[in-house]
Protein backbone atom coordinates (compact mmCIF):
# COMPACT_ATOMS: atom_id res chain seq x y z
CA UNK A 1 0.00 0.00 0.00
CA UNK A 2 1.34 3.37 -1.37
CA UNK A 3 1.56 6.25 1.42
CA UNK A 4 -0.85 8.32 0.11
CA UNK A 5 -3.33 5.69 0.70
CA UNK A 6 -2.10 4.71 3.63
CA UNK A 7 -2.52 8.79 4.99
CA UNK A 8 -5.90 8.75 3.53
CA UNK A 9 -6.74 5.57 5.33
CA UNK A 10 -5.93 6.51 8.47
CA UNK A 11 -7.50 10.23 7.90
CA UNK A 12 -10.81 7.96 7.25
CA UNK A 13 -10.02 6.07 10.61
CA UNK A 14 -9.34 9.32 12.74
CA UNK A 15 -12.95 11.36 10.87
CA UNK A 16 -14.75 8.30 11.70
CA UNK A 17 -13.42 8.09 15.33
CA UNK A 18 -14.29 11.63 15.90
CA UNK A 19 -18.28 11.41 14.59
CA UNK A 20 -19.06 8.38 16.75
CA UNK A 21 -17.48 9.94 20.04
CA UNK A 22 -19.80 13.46 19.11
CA UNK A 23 -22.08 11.26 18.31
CA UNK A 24 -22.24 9.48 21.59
CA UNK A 25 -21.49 12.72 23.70
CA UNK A 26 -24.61 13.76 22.23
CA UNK A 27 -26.88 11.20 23.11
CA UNK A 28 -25.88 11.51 26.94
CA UNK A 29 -27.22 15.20 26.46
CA UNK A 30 -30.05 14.07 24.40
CA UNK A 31 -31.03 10.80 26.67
CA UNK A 32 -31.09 13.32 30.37
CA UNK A 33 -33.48 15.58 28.18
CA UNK A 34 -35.94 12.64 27.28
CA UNK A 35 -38.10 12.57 30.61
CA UNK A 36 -36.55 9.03 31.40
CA UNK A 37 -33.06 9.19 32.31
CA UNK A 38 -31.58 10.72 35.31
CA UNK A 39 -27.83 11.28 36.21
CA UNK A 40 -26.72 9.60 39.37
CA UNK A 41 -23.29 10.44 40.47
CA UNK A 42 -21.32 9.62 43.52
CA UNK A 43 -19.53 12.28 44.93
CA UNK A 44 -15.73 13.15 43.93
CA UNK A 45 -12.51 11.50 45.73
CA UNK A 46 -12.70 12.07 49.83
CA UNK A 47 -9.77 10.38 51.76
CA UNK A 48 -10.79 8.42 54.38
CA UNK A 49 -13.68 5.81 54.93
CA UNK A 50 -16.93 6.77 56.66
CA UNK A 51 -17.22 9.84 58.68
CA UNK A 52 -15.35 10.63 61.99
CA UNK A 53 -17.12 9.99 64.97
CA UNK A 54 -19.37 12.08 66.29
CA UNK A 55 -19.99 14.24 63.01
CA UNK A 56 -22.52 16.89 62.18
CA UNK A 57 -24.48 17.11 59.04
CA UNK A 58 -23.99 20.87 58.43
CA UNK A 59 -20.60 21.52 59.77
CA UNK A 60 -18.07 20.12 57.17
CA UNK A 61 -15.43 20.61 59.54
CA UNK A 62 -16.58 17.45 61.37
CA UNK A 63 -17.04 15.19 58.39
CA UNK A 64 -14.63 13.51 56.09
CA UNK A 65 -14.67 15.89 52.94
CA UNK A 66 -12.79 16.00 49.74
CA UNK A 67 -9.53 16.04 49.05
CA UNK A 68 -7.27 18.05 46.85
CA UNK A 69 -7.78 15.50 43.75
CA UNK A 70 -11.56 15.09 44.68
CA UNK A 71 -11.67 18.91 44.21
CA UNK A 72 -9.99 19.02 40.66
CA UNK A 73 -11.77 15.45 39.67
CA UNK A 74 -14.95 17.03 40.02
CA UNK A 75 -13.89 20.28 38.19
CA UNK A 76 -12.67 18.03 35.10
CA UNK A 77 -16.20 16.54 35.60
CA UNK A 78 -17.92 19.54 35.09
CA UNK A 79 -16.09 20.47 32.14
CA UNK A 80 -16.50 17.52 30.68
CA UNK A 81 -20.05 17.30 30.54
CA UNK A 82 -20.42 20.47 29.56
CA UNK A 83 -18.73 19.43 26.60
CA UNK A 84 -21.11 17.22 25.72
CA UNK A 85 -23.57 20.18 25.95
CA UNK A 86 -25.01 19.92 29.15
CA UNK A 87 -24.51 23.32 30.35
CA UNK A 88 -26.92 24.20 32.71
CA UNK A 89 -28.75 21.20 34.81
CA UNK A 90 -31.25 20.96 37.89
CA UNK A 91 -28.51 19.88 40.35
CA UNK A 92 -29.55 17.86 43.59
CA UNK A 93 -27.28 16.73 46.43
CA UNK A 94 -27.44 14.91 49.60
CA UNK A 95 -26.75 17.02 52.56
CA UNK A 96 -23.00 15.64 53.16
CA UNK A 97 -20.44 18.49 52.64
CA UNK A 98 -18.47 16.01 50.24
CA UNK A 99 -21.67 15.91 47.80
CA UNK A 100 -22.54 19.34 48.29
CA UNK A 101 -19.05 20.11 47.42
CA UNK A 102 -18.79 18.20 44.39
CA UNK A 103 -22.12 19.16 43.19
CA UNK A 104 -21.25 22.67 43.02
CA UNK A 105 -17.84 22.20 41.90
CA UNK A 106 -19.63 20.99 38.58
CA UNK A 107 -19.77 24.30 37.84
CA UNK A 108 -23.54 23.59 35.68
CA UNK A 109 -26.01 24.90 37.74
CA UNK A 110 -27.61 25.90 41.47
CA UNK A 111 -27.72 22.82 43.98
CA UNK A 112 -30.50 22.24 46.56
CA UNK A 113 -30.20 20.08 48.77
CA UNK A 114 -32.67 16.28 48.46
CA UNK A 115 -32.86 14.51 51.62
CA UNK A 116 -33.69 11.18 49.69
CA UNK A 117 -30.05 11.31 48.50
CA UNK A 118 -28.77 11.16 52.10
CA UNK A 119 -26.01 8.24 53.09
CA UNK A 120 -27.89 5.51 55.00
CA UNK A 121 -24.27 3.93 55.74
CA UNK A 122 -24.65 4.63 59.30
CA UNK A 123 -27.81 2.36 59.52
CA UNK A 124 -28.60 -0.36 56.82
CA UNK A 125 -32.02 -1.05 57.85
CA UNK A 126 -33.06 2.44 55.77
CA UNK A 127 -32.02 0.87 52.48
CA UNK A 128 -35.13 0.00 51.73
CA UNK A 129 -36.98 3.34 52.69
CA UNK A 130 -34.38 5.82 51.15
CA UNK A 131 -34.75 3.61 48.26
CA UNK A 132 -38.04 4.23 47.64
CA UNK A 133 -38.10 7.70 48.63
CA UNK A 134 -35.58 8.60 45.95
CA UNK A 135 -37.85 6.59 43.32
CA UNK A 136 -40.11 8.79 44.45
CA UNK A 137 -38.31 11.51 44.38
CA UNK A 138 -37.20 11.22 40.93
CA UNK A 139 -40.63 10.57 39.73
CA UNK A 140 -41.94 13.81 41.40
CA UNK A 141 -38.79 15.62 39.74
CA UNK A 142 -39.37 14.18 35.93
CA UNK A 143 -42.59 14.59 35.88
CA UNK A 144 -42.27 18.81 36.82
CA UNK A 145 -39.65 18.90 34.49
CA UNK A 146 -38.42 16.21 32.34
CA UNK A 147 -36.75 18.41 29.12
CA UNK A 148 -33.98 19.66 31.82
CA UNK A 149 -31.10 17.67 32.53
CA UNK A 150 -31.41 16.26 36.69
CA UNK A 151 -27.77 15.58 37.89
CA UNK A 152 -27.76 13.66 41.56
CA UNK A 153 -25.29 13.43 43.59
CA UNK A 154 -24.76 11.00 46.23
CA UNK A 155 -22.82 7.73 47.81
CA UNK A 156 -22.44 4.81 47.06
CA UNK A 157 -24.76 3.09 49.43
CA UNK A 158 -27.65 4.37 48.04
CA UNK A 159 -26.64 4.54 44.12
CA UNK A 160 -25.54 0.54 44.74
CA UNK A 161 -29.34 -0.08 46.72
CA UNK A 162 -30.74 2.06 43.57
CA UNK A 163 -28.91 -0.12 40.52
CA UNK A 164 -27.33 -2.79 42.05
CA UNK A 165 -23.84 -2.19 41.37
CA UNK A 166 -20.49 -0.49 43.18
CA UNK A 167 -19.33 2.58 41.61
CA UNK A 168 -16.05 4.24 42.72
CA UNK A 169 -15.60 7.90 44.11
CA UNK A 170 -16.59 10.30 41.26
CA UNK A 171 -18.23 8.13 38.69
CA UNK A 172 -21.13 8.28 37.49
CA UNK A 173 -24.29 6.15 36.47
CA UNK A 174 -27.10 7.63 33.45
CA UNK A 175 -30.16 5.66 34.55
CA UNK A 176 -33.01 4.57 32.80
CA UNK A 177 -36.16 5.06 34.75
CA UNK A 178 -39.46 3.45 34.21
CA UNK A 179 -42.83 6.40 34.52
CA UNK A 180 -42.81 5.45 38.56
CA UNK A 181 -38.86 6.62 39.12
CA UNK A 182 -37.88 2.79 38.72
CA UNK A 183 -34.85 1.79 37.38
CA UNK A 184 -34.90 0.13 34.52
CA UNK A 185 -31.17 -0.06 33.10
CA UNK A 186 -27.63 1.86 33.58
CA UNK A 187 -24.60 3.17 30.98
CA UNK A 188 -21.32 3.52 33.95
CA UNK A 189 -19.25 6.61 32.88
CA UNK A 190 -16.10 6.04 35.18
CA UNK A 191 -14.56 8.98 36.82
CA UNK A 192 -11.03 8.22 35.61
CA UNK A 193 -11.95 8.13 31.96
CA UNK A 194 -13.80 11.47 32.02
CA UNK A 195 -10.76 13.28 33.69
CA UNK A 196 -8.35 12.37 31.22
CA UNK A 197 -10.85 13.29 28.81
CA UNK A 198 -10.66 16.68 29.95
CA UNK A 199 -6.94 16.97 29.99
């Protein structure tokens, strides 16, 4: 094969490359705009494992928080979904400073505060009711407004007790709902991936 052909072969290659990956970054824009998909994420990189004894929703300074890399991993974040043109999104977060944090740190929207998306790692037996209150709560918010992008931010107990699966500090899951707030099915965008990306 002659190098011209081979330069025009791999020109085809790299065009080709390019239109499927706008083509997907468009559908995750497209899918959170259809009145059935929802964006769970959990929140960015925080050290540690649990929260100190004795902490106090409300005063960060007693809870374990981000870190320096959970900071500029949830920065990248933002930027990279705005790339894929989600620009401005309703934006809910538990109460924990480390969601809270990350949430706004997104940089694509105001964040209020959803007490369905509260940790229930400090008592198991609630799996079952935060569950349902965030299918509920996701329901409520769809139905209000499903053309608007809903990012929600979280941890991983209640994202695994929504989907079924472990997700790692600062990924995050686009779920398929069914019309009660059910989930139905999951596309994992991991955390790692998107901060290259943005690099």
């Amino acid at each position: 094969m002659s190098r011209f052909n081979q330069k025009i072969l791999t020109l085809i290659f790299v065009f080709s490359t390019l239109l499927f990956a706008s083509q997907v970054n468009a559908g995750l824009a497209d899918d959170l705009k259809d009145g059935q998909h929802v964006l769970l994420m959990r929140h960015a990189d925080a050290p540690g494992y649990g929260d100190p004894a004795g902490y106090v929703i409300g005063q960060c300074s007693t809870q374990r928080n981000l870190g320096d890399y959970g900071k500029k991993q949830a920065k990248a974040i933002g930027d990279w979904l705005s790339r894929q043109g989600i620009e401005n999104a309703r934006i809910f977060s538990s109460p924990w400073c480390r969601c809270s944090d990350t949430a706004r740190l997104l940089n694509l929207g105001p964040v209020k505060t959803e007490l369905s998306l509260s940790s229930f790692f400090d008592d198991m037996s609630l799996e079952q009711k935060k569950t349902k209150e965030l299918t509920q709560f996701i329901k409520g918010t769809l139905d209000k407004q499903a053309n608007a992008p809903i990012i929600l931010v979280t941890h991983h107990v209640n994202i695994r007790a929504f989907m079924g699966k472990n997700i790692s500090q600062g990924d995050m899951v686009l779920v398929r709902v069914n019309k009660d707030g059910g989930y139905l099915s999951h596309t994992i965008y991991p955390s790692r991936e998107l901060a290259d990306a943005s690099k």
